[in-house]
N, C-alpha and C. Protein backbone atom coordinates (compact mmCIF):
# COMPACT_ATOMS: atom_id res chain seq x y z
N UNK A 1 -13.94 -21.56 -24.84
CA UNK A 1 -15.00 -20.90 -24.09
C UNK A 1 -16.27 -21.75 -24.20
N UNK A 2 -17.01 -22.10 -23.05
CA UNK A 2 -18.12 -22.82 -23.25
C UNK A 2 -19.18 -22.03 -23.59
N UNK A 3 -20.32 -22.25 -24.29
CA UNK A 3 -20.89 -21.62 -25.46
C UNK A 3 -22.25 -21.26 -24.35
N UNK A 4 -22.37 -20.13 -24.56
CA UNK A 4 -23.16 -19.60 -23.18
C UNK A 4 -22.52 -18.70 -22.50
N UNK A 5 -20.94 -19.08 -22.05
CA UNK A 5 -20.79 -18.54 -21.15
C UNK A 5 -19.61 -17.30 -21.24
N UNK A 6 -19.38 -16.52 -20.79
CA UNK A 6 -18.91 -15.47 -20.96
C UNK A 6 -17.90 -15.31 -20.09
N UNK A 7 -16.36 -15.64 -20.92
CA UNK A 7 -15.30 -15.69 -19.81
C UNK A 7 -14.81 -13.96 -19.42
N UNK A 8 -14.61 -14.04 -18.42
CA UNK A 8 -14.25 -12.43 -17.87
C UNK A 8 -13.07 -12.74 -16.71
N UNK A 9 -11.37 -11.59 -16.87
CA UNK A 9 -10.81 -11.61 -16.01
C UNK A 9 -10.88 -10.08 -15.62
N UNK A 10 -10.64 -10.39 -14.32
CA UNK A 10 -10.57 -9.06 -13.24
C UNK A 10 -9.69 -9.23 -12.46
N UNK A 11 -9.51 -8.28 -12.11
CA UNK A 11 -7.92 -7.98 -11.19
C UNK A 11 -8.32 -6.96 -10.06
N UNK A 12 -7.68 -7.85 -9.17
CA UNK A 12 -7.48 -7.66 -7.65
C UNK A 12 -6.16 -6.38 -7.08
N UNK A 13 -6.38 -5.08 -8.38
CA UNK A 13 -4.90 -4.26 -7.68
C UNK A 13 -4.97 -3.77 -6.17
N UNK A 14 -4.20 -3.70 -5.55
CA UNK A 14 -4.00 -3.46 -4.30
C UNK A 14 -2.87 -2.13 -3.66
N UNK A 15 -2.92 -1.31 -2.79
CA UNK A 15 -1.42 -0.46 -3.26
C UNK A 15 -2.02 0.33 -1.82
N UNK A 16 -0.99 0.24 -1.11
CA UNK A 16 -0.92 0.88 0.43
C UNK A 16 -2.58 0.67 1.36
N UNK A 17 -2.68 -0.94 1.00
CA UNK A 17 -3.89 -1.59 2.00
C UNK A 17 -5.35 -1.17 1.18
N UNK A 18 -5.55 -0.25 -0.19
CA UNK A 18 -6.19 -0.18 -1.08
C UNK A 18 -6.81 -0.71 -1.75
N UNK A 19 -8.02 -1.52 -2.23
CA UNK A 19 -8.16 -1.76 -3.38
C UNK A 19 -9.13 -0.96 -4.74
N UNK A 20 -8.62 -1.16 -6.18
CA UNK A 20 -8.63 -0.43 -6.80
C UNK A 20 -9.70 -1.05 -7.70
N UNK A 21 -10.98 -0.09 -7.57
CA UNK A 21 -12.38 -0.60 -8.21
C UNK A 21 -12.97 0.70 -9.58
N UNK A 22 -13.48 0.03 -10.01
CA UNK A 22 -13.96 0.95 -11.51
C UNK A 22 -15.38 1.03 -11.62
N UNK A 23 -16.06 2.09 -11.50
CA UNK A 23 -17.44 2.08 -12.18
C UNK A 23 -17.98 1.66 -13.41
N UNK A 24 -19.10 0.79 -13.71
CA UNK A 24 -19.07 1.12 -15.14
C UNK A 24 -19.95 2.22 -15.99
N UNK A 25 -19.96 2.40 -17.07
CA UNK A 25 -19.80 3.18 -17.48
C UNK A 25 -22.01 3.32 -17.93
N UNK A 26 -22.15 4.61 -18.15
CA UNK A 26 -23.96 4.60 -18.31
C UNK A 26 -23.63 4.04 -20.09
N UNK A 27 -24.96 2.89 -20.33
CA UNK A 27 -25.37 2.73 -21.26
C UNK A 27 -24.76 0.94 -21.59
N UNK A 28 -23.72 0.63 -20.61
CA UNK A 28 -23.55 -0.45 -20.69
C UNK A 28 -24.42 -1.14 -19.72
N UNK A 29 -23.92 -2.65 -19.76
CA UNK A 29 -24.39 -3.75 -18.85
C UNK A 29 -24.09 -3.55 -17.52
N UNK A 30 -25.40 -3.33 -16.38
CA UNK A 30 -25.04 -3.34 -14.86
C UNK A 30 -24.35 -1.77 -14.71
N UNK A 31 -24.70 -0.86 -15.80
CA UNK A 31 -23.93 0.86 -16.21
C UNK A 31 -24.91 0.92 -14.32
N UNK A 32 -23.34 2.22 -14.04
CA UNK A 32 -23.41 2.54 -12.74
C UNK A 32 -23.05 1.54 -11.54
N UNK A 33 -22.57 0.31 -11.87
CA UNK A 33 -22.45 -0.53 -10.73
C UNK A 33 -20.86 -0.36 -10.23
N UNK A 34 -20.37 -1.20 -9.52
CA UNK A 34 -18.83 -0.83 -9.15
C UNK A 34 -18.26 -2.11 -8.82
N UNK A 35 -17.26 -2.13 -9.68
CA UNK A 35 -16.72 -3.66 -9.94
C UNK A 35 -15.22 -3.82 -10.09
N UNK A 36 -14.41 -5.00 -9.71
CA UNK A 36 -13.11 -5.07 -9.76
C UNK A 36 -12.80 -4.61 -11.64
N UNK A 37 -11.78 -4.15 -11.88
CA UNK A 37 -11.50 -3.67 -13.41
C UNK A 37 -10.94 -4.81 -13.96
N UNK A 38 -11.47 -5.06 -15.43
CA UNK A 38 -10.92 -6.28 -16.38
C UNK A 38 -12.16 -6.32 -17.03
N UNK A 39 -12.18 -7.72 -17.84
CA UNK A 39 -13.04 -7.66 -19.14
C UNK A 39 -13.20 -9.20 -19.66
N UNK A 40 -13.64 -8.69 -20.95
CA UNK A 40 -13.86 -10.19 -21.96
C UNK A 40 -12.86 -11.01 -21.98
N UNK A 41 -12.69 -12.06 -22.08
CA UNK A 41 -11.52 -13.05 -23.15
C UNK A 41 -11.80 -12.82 -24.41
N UNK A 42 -10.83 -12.80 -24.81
CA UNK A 42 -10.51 -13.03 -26.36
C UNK A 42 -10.59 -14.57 -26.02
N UNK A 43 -10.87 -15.26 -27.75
CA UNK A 43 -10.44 -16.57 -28.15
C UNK A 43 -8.72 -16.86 -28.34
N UNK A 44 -8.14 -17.50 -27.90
CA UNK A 44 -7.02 -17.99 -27.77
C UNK A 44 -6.53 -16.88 -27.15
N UNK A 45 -7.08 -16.25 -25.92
CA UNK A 45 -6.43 -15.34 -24.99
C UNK A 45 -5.95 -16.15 -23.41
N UNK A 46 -5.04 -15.80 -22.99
CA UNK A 46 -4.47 -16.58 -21.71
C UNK A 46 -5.37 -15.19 -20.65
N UNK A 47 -6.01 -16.21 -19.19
CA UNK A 47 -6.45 -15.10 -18.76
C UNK A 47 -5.80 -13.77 -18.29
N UNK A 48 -4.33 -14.44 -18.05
CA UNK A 48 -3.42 -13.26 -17.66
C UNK A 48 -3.26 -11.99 -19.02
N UNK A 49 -3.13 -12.53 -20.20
CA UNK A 49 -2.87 -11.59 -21.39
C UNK A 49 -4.79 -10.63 -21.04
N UNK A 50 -4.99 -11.03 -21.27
CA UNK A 50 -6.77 -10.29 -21.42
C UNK A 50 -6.43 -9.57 -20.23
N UNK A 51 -6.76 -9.73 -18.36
CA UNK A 51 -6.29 -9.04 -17.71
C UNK A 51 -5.17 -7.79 -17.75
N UNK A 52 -4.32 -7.58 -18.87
CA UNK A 52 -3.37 -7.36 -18.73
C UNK A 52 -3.61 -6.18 -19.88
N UNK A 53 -4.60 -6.91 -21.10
CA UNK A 53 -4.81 -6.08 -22.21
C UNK A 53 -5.86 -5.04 -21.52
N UNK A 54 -6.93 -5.51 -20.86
CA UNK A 54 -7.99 -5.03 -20.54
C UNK A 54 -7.87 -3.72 -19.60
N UNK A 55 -6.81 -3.79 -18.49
CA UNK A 55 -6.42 -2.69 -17.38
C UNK A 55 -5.98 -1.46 -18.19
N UNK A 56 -4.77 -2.03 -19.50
CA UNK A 56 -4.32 -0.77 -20.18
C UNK A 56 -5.35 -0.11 -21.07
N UNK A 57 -6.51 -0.92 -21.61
CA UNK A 57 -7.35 0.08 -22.49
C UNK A 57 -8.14 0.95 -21.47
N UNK A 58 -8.93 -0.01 -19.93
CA UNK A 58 -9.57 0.80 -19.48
C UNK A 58 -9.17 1.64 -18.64
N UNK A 59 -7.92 1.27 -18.35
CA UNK A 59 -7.16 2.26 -17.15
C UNK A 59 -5.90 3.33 -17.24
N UNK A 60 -5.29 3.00 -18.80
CA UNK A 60 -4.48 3.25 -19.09
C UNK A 60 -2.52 2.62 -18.29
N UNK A 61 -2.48 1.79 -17.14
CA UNK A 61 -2.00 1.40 -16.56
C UNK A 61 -1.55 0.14 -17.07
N UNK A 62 -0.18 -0.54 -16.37
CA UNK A 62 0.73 -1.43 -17.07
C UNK A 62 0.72 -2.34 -15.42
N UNK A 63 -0.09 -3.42 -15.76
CA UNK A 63 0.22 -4.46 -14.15
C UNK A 63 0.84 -5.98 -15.06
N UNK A 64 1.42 -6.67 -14.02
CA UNK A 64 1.39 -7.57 -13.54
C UNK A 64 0.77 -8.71 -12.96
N UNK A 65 0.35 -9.46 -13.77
CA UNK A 65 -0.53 -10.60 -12.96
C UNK A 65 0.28 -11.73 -12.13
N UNK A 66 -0.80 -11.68 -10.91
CA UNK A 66 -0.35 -12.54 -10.21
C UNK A 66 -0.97 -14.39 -9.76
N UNK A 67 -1.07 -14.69 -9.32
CA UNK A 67 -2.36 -15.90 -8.56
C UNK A 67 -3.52 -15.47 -8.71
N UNK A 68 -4.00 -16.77 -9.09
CA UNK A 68 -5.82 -16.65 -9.17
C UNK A 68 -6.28 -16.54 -7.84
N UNK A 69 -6.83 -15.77 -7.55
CA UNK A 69 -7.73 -15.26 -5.88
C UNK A 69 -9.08 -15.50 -5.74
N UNK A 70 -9.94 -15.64 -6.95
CA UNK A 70 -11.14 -16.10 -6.31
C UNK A 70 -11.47 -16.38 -8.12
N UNK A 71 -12.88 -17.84 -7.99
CA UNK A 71 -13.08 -17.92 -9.50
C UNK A 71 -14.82 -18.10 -9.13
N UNK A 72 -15.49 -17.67 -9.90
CA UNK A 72 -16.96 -17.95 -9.91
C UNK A 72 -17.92 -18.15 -11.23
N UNK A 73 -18.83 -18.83 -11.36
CA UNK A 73 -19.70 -18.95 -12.00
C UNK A 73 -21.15 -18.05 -11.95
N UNK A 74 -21.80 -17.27 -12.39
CA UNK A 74 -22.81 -16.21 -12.01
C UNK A 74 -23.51 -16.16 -13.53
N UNK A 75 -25.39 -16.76 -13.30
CA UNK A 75 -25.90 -16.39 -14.43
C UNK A 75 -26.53 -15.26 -14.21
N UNK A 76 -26.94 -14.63 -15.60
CA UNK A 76 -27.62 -12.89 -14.88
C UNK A 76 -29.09 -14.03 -16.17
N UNK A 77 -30.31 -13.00 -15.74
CA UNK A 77 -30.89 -13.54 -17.03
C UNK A 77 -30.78 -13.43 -18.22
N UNK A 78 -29.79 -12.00 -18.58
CA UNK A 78 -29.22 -12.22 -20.08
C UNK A 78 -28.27 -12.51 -20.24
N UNK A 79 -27.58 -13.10 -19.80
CA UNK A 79 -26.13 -13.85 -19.87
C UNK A 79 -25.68 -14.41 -18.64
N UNK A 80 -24.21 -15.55 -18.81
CA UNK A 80 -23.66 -16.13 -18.19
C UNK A 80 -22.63 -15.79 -18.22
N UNK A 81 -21.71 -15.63 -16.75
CA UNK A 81 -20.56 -15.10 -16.89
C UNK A 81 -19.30 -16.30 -16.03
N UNK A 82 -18.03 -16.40 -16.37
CA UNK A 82 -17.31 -17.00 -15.56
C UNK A 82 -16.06 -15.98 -15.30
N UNK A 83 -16.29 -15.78 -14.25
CA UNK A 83 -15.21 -14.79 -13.11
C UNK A 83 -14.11 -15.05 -12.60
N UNK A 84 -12.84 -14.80 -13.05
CA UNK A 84 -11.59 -15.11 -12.67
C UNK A 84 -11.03 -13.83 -12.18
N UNK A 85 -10.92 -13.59 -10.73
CA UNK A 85 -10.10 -12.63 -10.18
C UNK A 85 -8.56 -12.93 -9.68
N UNK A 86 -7.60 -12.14 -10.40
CA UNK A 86 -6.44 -11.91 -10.27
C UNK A 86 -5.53 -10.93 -9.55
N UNK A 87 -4.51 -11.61 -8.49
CA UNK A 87 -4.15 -10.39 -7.63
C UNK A 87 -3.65 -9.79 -8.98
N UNK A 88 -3.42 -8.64 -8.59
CA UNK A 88 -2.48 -7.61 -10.23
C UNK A 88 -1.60 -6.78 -9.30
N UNK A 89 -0.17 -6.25 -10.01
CA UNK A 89 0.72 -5.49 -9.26
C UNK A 89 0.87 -4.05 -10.19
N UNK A 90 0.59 -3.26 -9.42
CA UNK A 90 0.77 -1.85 -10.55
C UNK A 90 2.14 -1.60 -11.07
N UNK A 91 2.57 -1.46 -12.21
CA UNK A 91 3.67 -1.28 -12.37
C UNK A 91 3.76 0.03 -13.43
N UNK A 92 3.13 0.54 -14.12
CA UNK A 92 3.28 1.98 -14.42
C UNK A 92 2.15 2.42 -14.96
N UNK A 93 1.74 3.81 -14.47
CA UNK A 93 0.52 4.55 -14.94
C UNK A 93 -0.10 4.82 -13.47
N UNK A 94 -1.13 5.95 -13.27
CA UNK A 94 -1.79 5.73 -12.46
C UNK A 94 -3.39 5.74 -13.13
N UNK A 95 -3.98 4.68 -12.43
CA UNK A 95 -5.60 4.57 -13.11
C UNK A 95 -6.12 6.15 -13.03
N UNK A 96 -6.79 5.94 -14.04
CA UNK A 96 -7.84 6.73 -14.77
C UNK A 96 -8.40 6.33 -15.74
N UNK A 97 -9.74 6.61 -15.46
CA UNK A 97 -11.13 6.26 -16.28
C UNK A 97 -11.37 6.07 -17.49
N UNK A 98 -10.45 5.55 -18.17
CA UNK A 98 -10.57 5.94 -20.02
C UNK A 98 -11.73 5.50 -20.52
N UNK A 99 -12.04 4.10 -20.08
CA UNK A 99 -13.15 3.32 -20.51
C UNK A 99 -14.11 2.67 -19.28
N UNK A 100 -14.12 3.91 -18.25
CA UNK A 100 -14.83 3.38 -17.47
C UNK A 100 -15.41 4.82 -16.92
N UNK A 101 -16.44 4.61 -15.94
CA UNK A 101 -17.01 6.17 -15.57
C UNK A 101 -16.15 6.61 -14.36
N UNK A 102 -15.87 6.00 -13.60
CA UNK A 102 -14.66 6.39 -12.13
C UNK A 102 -13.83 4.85 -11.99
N UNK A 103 -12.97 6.09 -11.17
CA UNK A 103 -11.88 4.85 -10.25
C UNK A 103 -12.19 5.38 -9.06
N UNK A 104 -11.95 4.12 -8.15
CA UNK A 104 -11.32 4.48 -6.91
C UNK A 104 -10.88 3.56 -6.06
N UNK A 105 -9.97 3.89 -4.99
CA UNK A 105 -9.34 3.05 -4.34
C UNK A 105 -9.82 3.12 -2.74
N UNK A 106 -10.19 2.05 -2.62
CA UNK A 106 -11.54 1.67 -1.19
C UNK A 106 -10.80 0.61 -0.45
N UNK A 107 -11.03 0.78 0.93
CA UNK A 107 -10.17 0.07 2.05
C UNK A 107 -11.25 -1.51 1.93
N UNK A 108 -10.78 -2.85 2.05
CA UNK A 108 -11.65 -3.78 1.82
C UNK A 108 -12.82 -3.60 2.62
N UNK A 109 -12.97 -2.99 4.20
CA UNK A 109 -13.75 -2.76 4.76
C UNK A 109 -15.14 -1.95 4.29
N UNK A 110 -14.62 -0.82 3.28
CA UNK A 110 -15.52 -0.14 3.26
C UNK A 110 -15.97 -0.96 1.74
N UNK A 111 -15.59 -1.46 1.19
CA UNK A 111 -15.98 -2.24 -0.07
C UNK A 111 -18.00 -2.36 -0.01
N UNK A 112 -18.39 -3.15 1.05
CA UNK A 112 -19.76 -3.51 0.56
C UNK A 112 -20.51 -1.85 0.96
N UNK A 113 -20.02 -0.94 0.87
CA UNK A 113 -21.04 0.38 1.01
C UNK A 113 -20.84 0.92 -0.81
N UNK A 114 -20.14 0.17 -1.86
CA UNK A 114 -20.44 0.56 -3.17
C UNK A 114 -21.46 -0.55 -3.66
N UNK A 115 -22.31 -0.63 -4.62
CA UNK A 115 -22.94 -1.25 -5.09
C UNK A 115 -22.44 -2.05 -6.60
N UNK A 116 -21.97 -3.43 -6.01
CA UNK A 116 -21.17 -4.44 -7.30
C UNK A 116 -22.51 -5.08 -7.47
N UNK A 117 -22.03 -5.58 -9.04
CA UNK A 117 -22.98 -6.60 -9.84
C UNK A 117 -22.57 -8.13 -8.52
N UNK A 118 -24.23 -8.72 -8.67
CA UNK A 118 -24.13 -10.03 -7.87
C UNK A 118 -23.27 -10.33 -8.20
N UNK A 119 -22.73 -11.12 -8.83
CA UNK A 119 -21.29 -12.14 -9.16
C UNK A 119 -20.22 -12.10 -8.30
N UNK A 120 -20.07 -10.60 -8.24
CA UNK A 120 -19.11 -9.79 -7.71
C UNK A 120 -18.83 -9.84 -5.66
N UNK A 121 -20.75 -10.26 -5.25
CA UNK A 121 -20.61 -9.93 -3.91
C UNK A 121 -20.44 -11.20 -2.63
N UNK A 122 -19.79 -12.20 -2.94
CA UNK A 122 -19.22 -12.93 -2.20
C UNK A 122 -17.99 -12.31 -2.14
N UNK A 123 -17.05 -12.62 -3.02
CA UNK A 123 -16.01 -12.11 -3.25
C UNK A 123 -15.58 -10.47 -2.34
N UNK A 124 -16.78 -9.36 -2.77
CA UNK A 124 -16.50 -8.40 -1.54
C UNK A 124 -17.02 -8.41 -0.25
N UNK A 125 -17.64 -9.77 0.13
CA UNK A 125 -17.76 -9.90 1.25
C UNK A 125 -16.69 -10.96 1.64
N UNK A 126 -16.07 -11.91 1.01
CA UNK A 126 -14.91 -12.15 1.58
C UNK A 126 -13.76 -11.00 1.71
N UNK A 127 -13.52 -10.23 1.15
CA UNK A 127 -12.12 -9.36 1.19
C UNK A 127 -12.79 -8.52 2.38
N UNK A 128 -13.92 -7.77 3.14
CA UNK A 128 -14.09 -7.13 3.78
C UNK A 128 -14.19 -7.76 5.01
N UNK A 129 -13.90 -8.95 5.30
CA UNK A 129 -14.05 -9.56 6.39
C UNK A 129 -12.48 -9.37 7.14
């Protein structure tokens, strides 16, 4: 991890033309914004394992990672983040909020009427196109 920067994977689930976004939660970082679901790296974490760890704590759900779909660099002024979004395939559980304030599942179109952290809004302006 380069020292500064703050590796984060997120996942791209998808499920009958859907995609599946998480609020975060009040009292955290960007609390109230609405963002693809995933998290920190661990040190000697593969991004797929973290993606993979991260969906089941906050979602309770069991995916599949797939291809990297979009990667970005985004500084905020208190931190630096590097953004790896992953298609993901649901394979058991249905999301719910464990460690997050909502779910929901939004047609790409309607995507830019929630409010994501910058990092986040190329990315939902590419998928809503």
């Amino acid at each position: 991890m380069a020292s500064g920067v703050i590796d984060v994977a997120a996942g791209l689930v998808e499920r009958d033309g859907l995609i599946l976004i998480t609020q975060r939660k009040i009292g955290s970082h960007l609390a109230g914004l609405w963002e693809f679901p995933g998290g920190k790296r661990e040190p000697a974490e593969t991004w797929q394992d973290c993606l993979v760890r991260e969906l089941h704590e906050e979602l309770a759900i069991t995916v599949t990672v797939g291809e990297l779909r979009y990667e970005t660099v985004h500084h905020y002024p208190e931190k630096s983040v590097r953004l790896r979004f992953y298609a993901a395939v649901l394979m058991s559980g249905e999301p719910r909020p464990v460690d997050c304030a909502a779910v929901a599942w939004v047609g790409p179109k309607d995507l830019p009427t929630y409010a994501f952290p910058e990092a986040d809004r190329e990315l939902v302006a590419l998928l809503a196109r």
